[in-house]
Protein backbone atom coordinates (compact mmCIF):
# COMPACT_ATOMS: atom_id res chain seq x y z
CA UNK A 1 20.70 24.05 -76.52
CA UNK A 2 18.77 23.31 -73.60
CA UNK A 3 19.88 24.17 -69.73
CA UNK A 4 21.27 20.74 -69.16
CA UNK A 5 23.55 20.65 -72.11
CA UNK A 6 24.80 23.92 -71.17
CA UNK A 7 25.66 22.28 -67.65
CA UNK A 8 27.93 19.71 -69.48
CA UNK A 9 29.56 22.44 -71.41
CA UNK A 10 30.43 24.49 -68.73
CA UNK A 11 31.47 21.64 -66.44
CA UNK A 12 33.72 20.32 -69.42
CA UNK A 13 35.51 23.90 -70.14
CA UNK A 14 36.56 23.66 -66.03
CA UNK A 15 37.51 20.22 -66.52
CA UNK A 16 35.32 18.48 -64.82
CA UNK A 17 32.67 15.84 -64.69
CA UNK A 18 29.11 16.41 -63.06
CA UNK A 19 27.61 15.31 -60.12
CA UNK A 20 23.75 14.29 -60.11
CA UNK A 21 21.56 13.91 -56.63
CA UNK A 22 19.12 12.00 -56.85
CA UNK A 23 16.09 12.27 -53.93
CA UNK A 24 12.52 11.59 -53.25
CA UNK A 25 10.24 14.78 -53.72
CA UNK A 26 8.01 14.35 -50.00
CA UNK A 27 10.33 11.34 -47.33
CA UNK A 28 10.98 14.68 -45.91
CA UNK A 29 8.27 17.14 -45.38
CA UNK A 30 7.56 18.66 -48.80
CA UNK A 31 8.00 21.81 -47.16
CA UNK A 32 11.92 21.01 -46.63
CA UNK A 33 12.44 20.34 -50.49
CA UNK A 34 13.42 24.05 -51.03
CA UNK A 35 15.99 23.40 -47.87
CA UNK A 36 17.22 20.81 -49.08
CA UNK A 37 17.70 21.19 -52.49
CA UNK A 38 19.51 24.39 -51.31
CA UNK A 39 21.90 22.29 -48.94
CA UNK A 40 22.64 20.29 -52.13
CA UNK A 41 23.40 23.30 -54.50
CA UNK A 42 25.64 24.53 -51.52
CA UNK A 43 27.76 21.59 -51.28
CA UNK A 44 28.35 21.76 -55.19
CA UNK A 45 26.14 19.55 -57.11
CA UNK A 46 25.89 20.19 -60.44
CA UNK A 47 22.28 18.60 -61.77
CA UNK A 48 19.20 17.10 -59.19
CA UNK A 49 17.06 14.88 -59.91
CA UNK A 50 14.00 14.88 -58.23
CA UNK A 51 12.13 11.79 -57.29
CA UNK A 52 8.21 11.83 -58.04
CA UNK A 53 7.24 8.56 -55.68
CA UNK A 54 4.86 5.61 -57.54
CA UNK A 55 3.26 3.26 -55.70
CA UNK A 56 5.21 0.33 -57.61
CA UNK A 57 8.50 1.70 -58.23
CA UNK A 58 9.85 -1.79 -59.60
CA UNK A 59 13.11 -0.38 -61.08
CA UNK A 60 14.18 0.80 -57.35
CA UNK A 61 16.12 -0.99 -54.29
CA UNK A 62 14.49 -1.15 -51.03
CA UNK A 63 16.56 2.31 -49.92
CA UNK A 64 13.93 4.25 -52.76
CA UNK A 65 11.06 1.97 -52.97
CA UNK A 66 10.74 2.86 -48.67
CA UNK A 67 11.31 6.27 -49.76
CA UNK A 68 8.46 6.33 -52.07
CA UNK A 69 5.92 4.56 -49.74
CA UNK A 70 7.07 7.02 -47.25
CA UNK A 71 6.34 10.16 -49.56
CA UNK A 72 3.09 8.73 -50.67
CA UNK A 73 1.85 8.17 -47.15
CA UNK A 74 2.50 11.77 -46.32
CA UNK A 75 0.24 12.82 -48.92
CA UNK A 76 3.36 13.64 -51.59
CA UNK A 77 1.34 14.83 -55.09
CA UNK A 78 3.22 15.65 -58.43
CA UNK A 79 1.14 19.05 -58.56
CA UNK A 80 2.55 19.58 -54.81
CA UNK A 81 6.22 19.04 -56.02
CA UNK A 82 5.78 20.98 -58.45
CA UNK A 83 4.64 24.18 -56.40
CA UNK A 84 7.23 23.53 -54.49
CA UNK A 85 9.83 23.55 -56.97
CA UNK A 86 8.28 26.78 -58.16
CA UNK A 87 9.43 28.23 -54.92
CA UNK A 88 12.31 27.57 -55.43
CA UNK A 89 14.97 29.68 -57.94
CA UNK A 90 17.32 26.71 -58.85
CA UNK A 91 20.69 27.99 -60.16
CA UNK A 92 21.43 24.41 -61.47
CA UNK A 93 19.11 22.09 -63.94
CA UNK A 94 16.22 20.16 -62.16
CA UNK A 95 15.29 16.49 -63.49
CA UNK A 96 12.04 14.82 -62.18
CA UNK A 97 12.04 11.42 -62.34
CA UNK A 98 9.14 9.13 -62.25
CA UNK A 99 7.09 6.10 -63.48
CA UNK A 100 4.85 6.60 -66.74
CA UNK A 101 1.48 5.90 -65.19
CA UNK A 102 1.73 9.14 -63.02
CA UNK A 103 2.92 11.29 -66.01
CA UNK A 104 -0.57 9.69 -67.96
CA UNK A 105 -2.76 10.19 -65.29
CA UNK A 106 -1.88 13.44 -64.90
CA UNK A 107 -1.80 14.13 -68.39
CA UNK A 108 1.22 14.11 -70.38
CA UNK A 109 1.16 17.80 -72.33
CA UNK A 110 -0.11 19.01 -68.94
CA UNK A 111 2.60 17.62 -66.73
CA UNK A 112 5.36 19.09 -69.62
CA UNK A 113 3.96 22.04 -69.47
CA UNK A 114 3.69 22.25 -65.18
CA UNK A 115 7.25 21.18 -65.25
CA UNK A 116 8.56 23.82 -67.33
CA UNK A 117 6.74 26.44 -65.64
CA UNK A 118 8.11 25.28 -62.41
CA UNK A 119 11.61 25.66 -63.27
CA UNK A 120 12.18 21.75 -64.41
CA UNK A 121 14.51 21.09 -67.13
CA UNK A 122 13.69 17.72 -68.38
CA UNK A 123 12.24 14.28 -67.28
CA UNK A 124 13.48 10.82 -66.34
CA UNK A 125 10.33 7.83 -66.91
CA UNK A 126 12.15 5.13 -65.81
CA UNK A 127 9.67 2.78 -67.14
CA UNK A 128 9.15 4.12 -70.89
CA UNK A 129 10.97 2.81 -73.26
CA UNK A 130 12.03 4.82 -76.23
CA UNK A 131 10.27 3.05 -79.20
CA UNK A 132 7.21 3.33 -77.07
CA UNK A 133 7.62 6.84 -76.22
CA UNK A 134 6.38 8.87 -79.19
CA UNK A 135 3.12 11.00 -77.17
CA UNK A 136 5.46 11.71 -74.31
CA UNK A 137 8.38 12.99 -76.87
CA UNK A 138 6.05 15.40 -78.65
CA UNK A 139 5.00 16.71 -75.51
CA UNK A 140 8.22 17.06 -74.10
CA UNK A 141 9.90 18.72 -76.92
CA UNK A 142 6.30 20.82 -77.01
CA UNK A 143 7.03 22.60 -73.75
CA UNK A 144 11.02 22.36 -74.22
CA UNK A 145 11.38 19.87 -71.61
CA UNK A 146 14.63 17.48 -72.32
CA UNK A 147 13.74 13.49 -72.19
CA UNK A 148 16.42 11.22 -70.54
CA UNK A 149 15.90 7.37 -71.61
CA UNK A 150 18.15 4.72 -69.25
CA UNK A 151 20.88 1.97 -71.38
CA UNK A 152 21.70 -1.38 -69.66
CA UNK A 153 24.75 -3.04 -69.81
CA UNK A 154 21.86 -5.42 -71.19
CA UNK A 155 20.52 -3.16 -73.65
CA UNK A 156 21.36 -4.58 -77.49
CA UNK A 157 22.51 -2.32 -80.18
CA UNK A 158 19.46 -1.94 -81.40
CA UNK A 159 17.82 -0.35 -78.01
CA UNK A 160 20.89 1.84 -77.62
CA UNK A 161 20.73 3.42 -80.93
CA UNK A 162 16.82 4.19 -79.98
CA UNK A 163 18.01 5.62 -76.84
CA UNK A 164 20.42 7.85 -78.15
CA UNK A 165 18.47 9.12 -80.82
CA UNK A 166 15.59 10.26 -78.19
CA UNK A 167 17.49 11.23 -75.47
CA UNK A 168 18.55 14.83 -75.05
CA UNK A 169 20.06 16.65 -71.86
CA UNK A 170 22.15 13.19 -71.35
CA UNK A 171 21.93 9.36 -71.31
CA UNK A 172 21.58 7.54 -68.33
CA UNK A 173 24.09 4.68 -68.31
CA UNK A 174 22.47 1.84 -65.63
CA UNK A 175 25.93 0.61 -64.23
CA UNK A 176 24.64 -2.86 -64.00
CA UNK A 177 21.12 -5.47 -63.91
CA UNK A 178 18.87 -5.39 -61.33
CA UNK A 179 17.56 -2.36 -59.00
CA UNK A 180 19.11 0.74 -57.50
CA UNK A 181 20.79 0.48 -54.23
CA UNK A 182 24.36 1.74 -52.57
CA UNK A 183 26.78 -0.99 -53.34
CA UNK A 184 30.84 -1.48 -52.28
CA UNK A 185 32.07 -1.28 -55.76
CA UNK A 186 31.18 0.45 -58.93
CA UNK A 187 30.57 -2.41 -61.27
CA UNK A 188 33.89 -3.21 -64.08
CA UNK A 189 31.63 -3.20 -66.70
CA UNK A 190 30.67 0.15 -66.92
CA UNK A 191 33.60 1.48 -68.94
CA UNK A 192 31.92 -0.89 -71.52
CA UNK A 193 28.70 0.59 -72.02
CA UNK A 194 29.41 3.79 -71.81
CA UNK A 195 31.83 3.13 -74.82
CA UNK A 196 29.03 1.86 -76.66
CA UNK A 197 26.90 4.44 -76.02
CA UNK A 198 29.20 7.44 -76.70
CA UNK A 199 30.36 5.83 -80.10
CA UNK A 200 26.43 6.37 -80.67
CA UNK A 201 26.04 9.64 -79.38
CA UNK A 202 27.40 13.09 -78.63
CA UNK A 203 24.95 13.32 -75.73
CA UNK A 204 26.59 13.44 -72.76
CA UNK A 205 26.75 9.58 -70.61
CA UNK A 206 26.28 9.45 -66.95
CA UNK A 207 26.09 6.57 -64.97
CA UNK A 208 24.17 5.52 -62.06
CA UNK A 209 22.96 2.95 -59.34
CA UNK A 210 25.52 1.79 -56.86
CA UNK A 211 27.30 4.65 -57.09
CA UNK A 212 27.81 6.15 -53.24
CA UNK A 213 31.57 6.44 -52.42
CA UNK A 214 33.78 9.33 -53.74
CA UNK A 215 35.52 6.77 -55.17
CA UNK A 216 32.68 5.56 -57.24
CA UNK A 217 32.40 8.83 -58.13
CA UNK A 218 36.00 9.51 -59.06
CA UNK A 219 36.04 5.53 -61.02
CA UNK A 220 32.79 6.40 -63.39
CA UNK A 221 33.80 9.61 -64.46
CA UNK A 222 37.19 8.58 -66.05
CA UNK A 223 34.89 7.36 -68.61
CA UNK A 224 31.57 9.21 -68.25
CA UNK A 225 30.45 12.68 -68.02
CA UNK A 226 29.18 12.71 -64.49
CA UNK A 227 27.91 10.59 -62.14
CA UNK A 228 24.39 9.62 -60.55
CA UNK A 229 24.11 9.21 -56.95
CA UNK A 230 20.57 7.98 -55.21
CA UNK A 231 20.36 5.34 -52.86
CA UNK A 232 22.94 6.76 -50.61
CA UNK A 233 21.69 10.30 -50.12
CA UNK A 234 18.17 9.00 -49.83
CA UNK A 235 19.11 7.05 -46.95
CA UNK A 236 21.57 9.93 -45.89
CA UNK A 237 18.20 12.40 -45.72
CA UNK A 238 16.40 9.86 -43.84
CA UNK A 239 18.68 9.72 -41.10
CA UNK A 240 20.18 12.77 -40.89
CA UNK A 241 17.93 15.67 -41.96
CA UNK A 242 16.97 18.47 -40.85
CA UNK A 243 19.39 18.10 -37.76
CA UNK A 244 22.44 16.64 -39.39
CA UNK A 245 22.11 18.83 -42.19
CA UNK A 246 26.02 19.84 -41.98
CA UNK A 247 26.28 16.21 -42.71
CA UNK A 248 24.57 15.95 -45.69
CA UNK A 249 26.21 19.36 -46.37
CA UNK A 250 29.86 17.52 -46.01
CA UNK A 251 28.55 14.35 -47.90
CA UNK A 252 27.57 15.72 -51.15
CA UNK A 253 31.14 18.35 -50.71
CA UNK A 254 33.47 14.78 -50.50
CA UNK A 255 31.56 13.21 -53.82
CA UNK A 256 31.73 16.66 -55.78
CA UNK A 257 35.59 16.60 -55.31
CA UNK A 258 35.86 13.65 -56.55
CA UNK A 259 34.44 14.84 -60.06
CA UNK A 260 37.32 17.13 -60.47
């Protein structure tokens, strides 16, 4: 059983669902990530994932895809998050998330085996497909890194059966087409493909993009085991931290409750 997993099971014997963060490792100085990701932990979430920026990050909504370009021009590196996550004693599971040309030009048994060392617990490439993903499985499962593949209320039977047979840690249910981004509703159709996922899968399902509200928080987790929230708290850093950190603090508080 990997770290994740044993995230879900705990949450589940409390009765409750998970939260997931989602920011980009280096908008803020990559100094702050420790802060942060502490400010996070204190307000209660339950799983981060951390953002590795790509110069092309074609899956994303303008919120991220500024967030990226902001992280490389600072100089942002994977090897630099990395260190920095090493400095930092998470007591919940990291995720790094990222596109698959940074994971091959860094190397992919290398960047497994970085990860691990530096307290990550598995790995998000939102552009790898499952059937394609065979060097970065063996890898992954190498080091004893969990690999997270995405399902689209697109996605035919076919693709979801790959993704549930490579995915461990959990699914990631995309609520709906397009890119990320904070919407005003969590899209209807969710309870759909999550459904068809979990009649595939013990895994645990949790859904993301548009999700930003307590209430979209509190709506996906009826039928999923947590929920992913991105696009708002990457915007909420950029305007708030370091000085409204009780804000952010209060933010990620509100959208824990509403998992319980």
């Amino acid at each position: 059983m990997s770290w994740i997993r044993d995230k879900f099971d705990e949450l589940r014997a409390k009765n409750e669902k998970a939260l997931i963060l989602f920011l980009t490792a280096g908008d803020q100085p990559l100094s702050d990530l420790p802060a942060i990701l502490e400010t996070l932990v204190e307000g209660g979430t339950d799983l981060i994932e951390v953002g590795v920026p790509f110069s092309d990050p074609f899956g994303e909504g303008p919120t991220i895809q500024a967030s990226s370009q902001r992280s490389l021009d600072n100089g942002t590196t994977p090897l630099a998050i990395l260190e920095q996550l090493a400095s930092f004693q998470s007591p919940v599971p990291i995720v790094t998330m990222g596109y698959y040309n940074t994971y091959l030009r860094f190397g992919l048994d290398k960047i497994a085996s970085l990860s691990v060392q530096a307290g990550v617990s598995g790995a998000i490439i939102s552009d790898l497909v499952p059937d394609e993903g065979d060097a970065w499985a063996e890898a992954a499962a190498k080091h004893g890194l969990d690999s997270i593949y995405l399902a689209a209320p697109t996605s035919t039977d076919a693709r979801i059966d790959e993704v549930c047979q490579r995915s461990s840690g959990f699914v990631y249910a995309v609520s709906r087409t397009g890119v990320t981004g904070s919407e005003n509703a969590a899209p209807p159709e969710v309870q759909g493909l999550v459904s068809r996922i979990k009649a595939k899968t013990d895994v645990p399902v949790c859904v993301g993009f548009g999700i930003s509200k307590p209430e979209h928080v509190r709506m996906v987790c009826q039928v999923a085991d947590g929920a992913v929230v991105g696009s708002h708290l990457v915007s909420l850093l950029h305007n708030e931290w370091p000085r409204g950190r009780d804000r952010v603090l209060e933010a990620v508080r509100e959208l824990k409750a509403a998992t319980r």
